[in-house]
C-alpha atoms as a PDB file:
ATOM      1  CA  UNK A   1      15.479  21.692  23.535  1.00  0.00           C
ATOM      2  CA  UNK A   2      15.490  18.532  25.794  1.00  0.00           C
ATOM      3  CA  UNK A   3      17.637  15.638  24.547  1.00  0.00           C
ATOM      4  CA  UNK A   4      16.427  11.939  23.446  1.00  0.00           C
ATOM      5  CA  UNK A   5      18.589   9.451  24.940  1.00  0.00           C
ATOM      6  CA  UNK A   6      18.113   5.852  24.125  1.00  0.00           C
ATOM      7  CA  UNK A   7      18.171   2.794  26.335  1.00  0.00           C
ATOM      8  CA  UNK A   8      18.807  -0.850  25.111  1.00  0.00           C
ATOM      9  CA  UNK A   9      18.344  -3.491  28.036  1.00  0.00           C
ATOM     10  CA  UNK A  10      20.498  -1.587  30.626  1.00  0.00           C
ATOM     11  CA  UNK A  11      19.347  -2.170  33.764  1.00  0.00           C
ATOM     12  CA  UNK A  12      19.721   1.834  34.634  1.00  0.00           C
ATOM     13  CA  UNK A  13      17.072   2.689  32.168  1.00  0.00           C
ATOM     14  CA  UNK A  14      14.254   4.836  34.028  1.00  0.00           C
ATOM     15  CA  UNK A  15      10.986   2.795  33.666  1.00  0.00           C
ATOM     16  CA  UNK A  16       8.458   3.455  30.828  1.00  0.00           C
ATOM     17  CA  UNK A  17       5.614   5.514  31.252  1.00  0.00           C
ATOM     18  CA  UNK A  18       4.227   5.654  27.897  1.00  0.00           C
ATOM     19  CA  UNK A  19       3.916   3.812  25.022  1.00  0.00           C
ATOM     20  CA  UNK A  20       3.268   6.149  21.548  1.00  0.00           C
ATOM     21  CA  UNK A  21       2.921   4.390  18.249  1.00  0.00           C
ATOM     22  CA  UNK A  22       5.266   6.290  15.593  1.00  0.00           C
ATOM     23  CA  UNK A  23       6.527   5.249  12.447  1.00  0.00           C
ATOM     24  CA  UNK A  24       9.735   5.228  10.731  1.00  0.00           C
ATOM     25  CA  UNK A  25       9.826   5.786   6.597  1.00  0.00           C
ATOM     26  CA  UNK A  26      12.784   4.843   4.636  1.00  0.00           C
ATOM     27  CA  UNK A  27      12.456   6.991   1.286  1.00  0.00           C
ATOM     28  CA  UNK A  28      14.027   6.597  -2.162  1.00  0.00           C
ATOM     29  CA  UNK A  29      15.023   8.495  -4.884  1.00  0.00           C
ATOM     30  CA  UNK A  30      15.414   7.441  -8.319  1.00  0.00           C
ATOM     31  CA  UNK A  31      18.801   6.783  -8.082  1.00  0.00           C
ATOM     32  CA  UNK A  32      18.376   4.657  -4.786  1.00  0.00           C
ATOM     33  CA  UNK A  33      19.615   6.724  -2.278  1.00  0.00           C
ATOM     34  CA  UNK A  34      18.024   6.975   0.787  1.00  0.00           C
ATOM     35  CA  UNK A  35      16.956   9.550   2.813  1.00  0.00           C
ATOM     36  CA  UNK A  36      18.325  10.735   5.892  1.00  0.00           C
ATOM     37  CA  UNK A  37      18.168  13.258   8.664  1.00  0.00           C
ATOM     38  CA  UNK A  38      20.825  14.190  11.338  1.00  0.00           C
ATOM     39  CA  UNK A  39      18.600  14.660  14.438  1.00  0.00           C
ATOM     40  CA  UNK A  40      18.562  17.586  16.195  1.00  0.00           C
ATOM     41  CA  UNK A  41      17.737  15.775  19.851  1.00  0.00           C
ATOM     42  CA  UNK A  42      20.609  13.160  19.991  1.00  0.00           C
ATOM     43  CA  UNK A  43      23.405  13.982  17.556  1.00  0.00           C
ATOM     44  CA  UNK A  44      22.496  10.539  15.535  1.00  0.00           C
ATOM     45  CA  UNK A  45      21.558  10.310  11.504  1.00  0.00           C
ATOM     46  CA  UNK A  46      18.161   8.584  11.227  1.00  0.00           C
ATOM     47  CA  UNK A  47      15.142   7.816   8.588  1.00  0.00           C
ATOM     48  CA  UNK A  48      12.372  10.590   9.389  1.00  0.00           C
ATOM     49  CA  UNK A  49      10.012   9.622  11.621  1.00  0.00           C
ATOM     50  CA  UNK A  50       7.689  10.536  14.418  1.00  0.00           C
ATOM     51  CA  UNK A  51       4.642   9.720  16.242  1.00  0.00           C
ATOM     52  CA  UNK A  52       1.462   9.082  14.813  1.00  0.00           C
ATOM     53  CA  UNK A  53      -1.127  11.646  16.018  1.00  0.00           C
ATOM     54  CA  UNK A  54      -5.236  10.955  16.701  1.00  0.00           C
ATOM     55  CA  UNK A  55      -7.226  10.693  13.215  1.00  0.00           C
ATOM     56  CA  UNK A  56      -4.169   9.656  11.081  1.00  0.00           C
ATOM     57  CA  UNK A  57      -3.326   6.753   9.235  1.00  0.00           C
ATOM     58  CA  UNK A  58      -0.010   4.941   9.535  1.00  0.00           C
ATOM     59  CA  UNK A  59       0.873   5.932   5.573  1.00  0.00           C
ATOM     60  CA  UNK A  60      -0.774   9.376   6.345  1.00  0.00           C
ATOM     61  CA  UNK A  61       1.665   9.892   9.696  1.00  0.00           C
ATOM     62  CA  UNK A  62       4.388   8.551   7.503  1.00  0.00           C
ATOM     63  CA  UNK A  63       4.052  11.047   4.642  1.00  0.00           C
ATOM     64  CA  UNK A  64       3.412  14.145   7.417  1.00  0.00           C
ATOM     65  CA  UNK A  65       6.389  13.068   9.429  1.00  0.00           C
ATOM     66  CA  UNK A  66       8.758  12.987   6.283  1.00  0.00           C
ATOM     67  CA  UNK A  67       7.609  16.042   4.886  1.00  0.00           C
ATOM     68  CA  UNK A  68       7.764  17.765   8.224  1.00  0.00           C
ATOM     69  CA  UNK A  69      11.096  16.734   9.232  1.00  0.00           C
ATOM     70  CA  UNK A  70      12.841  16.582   5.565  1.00  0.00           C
ATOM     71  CA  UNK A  71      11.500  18.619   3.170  1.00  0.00           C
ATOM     72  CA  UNK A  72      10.643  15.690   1.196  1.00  0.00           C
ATOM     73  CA  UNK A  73       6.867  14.372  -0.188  1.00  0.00           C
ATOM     74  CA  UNK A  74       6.876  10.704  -0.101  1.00  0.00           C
ATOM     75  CA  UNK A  75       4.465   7.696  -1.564  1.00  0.00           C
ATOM     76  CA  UNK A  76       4.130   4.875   0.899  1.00  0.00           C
ATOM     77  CA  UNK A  77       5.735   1.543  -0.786  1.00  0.00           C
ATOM     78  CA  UNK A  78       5.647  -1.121   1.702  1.00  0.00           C
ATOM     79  CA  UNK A  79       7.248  -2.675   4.752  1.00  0.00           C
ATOM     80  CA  UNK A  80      10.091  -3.008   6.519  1.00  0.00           C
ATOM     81  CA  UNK A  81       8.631  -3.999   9.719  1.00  0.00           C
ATOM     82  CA  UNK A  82       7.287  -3.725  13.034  1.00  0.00           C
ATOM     83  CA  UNK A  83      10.044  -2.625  16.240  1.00  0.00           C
ATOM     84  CA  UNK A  84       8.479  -3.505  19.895  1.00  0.00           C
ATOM     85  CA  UNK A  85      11.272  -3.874  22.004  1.00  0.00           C
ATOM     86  CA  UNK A  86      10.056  -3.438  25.688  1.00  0.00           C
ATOM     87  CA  UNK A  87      13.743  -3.540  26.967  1.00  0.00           C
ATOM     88  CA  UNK A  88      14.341  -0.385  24.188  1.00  0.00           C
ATOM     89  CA  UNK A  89      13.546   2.659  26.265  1.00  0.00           C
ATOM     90  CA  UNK A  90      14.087   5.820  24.852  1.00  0.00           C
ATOM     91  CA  UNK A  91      14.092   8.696  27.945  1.00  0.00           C
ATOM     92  CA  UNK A  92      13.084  12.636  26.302  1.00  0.00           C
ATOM     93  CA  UNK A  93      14.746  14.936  29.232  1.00  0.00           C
ATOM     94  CA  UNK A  94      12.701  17.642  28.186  1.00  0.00           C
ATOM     95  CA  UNK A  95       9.646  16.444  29.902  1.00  0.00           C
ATOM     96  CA  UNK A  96      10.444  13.485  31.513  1.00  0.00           C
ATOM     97  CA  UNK A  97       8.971  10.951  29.238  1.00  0.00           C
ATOM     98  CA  UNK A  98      10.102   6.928  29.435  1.00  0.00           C
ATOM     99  CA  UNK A  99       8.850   5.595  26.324  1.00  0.00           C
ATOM    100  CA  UNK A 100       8.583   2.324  25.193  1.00  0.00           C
ATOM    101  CA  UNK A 101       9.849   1.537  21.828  1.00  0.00           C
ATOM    102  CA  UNK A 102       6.616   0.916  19.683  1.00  0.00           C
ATOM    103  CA  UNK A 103       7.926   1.708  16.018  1.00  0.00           C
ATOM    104  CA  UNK A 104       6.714   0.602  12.429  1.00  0.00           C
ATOM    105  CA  UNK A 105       9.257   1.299   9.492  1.00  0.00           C
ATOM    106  CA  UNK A 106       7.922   1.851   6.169  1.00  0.00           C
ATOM    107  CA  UNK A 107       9.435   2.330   3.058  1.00  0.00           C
ATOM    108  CA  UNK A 108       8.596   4.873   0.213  1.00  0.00           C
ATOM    109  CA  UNK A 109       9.846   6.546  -2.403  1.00  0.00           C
ATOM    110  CA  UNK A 110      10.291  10.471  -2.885  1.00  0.00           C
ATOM    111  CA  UNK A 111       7.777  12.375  -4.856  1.00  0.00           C
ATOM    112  CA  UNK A 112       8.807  15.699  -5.101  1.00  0.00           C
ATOM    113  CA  UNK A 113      10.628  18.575  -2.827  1.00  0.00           C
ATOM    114  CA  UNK A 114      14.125  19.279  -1.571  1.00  0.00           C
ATOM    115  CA  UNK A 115      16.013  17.989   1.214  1.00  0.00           C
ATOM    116  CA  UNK A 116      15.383  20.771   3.939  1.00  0.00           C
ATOM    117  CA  UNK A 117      16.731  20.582   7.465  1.00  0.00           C
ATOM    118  CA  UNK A 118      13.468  21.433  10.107  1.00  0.00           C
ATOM    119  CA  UNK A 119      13.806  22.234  14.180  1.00  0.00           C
ATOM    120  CA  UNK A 120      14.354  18.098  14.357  1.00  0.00           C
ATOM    121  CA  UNK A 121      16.742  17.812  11.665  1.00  0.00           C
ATOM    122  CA  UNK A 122      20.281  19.617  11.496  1.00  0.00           C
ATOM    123  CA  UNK A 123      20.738  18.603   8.156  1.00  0.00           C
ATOM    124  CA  UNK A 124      18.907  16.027   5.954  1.00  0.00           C
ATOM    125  CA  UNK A 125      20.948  14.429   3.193  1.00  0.00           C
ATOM    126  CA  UNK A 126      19.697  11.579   0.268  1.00  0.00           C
ATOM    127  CA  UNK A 127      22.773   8.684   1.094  1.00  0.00           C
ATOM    128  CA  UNK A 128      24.109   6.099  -1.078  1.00  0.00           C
ATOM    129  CA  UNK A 129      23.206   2.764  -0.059  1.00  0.00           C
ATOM    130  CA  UNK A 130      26.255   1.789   0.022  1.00  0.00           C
ATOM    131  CA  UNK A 131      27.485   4.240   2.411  1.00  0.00           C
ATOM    132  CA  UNK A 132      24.336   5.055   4.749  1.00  0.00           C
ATOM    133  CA  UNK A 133      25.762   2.460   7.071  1.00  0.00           C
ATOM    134  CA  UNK A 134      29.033   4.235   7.778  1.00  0.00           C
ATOM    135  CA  UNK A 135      26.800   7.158   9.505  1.00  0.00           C
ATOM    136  CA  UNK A 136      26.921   7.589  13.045  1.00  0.00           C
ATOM    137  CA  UNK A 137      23.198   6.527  14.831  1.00  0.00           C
ATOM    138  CA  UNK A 138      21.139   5.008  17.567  1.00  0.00           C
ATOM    139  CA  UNK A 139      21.428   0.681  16.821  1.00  0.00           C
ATOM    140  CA  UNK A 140      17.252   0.767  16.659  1.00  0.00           C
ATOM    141  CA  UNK A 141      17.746   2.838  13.486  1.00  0.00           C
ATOM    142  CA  UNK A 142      20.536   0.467  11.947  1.00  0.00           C
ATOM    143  CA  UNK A 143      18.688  -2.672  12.533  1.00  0.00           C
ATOM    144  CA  UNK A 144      15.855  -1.221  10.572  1.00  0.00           C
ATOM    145  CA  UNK A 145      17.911  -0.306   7.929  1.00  0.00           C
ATOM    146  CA  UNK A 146      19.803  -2.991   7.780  1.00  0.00           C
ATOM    147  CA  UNK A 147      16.490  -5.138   7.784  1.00  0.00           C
ATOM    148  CA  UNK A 148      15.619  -2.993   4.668  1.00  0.00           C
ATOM    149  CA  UNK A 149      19.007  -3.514   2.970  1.00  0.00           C
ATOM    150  CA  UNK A 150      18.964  -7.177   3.126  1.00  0.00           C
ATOM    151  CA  UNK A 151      16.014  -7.272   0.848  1.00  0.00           C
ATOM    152  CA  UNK A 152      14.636  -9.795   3.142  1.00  0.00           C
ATOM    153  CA  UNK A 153      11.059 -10.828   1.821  1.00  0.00           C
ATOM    154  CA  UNK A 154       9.173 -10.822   4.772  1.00  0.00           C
ATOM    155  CA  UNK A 155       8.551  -7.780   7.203  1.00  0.00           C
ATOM    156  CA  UNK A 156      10.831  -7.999  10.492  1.00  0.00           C
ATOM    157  CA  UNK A 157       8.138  -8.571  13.665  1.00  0.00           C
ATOM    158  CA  UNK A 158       9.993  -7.668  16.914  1.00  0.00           C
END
């Protein structure tokens, strides 16, 4: 398996060659925790996620991607916002791709299912809000989740 290594305004980044929408879904449980996987391509804790494929919705990609990568069925909430950083390359060495960052970050809330690690997640663990910061990841996943932690009442556009 190739690795995903990402690039934040370094002038060594390879150029971009594609540009995939995906989406990002932080999930709840009923206690507030929130749902996270350790990814298998880059070592880094995460929100599931993933691209969106031909003939899905954004909530429908969201839901697949979660259940896929987690275990987890999910209900689309909101949110968070949308992530287009063209100086946010992230390089996959497994085939070469140089993909623009083009991410939107929903939130949701967990339906039913376990937490189940999949061939993208290690391990996939519900965190306590309070400590889902101190987990080691990629700074495009913390901004998100910071942007949903601040409560902030208006989506982040970026």
């Amino acid at each position: 398996m190739g690795q995903r290594i990402d690039f934040h305004h370094d002038p060594d980044a390879p150029k971009p060659n594609s540009l995939v929408p995906s989406v990002n879904v932080i999930v709840t449980n009923d206690a507030g925790d929130l749902l996270m996987i350790h990814r298998t391509d880059n070592d880094n804790w995460a929100p599931p996620g993933g691209a969106i494929d031909l003939g899905e919705s954004i909530p429908q990609a969201a839901v697949r991607e979660t259940l896929e990568e987690t275990g987890i069925t999910c209900e689309i909430t909101g949110l968070v916002g949308t992530y287009s950083d063209p100086g946010h390359v992230i390089l996959y060495t497994s085939n070469g791709e140089a993909r623009q960052e083009f991410s939107i970050v929903l939130t949701a809330r967990a339906v039913s299912g376990k937490p189940t690690p999949s061939d993208e997640s290690r391990e996939v663990r519900w965190m306590p809000r309070g400590q889902v910061l101190s987990l080691r990841m990629d700074r495009s996943m913390r901004m998100r989740i910071e942007r949903y932690l601040s409560e902030a009442s208006s989506p982040y556009v970026g």
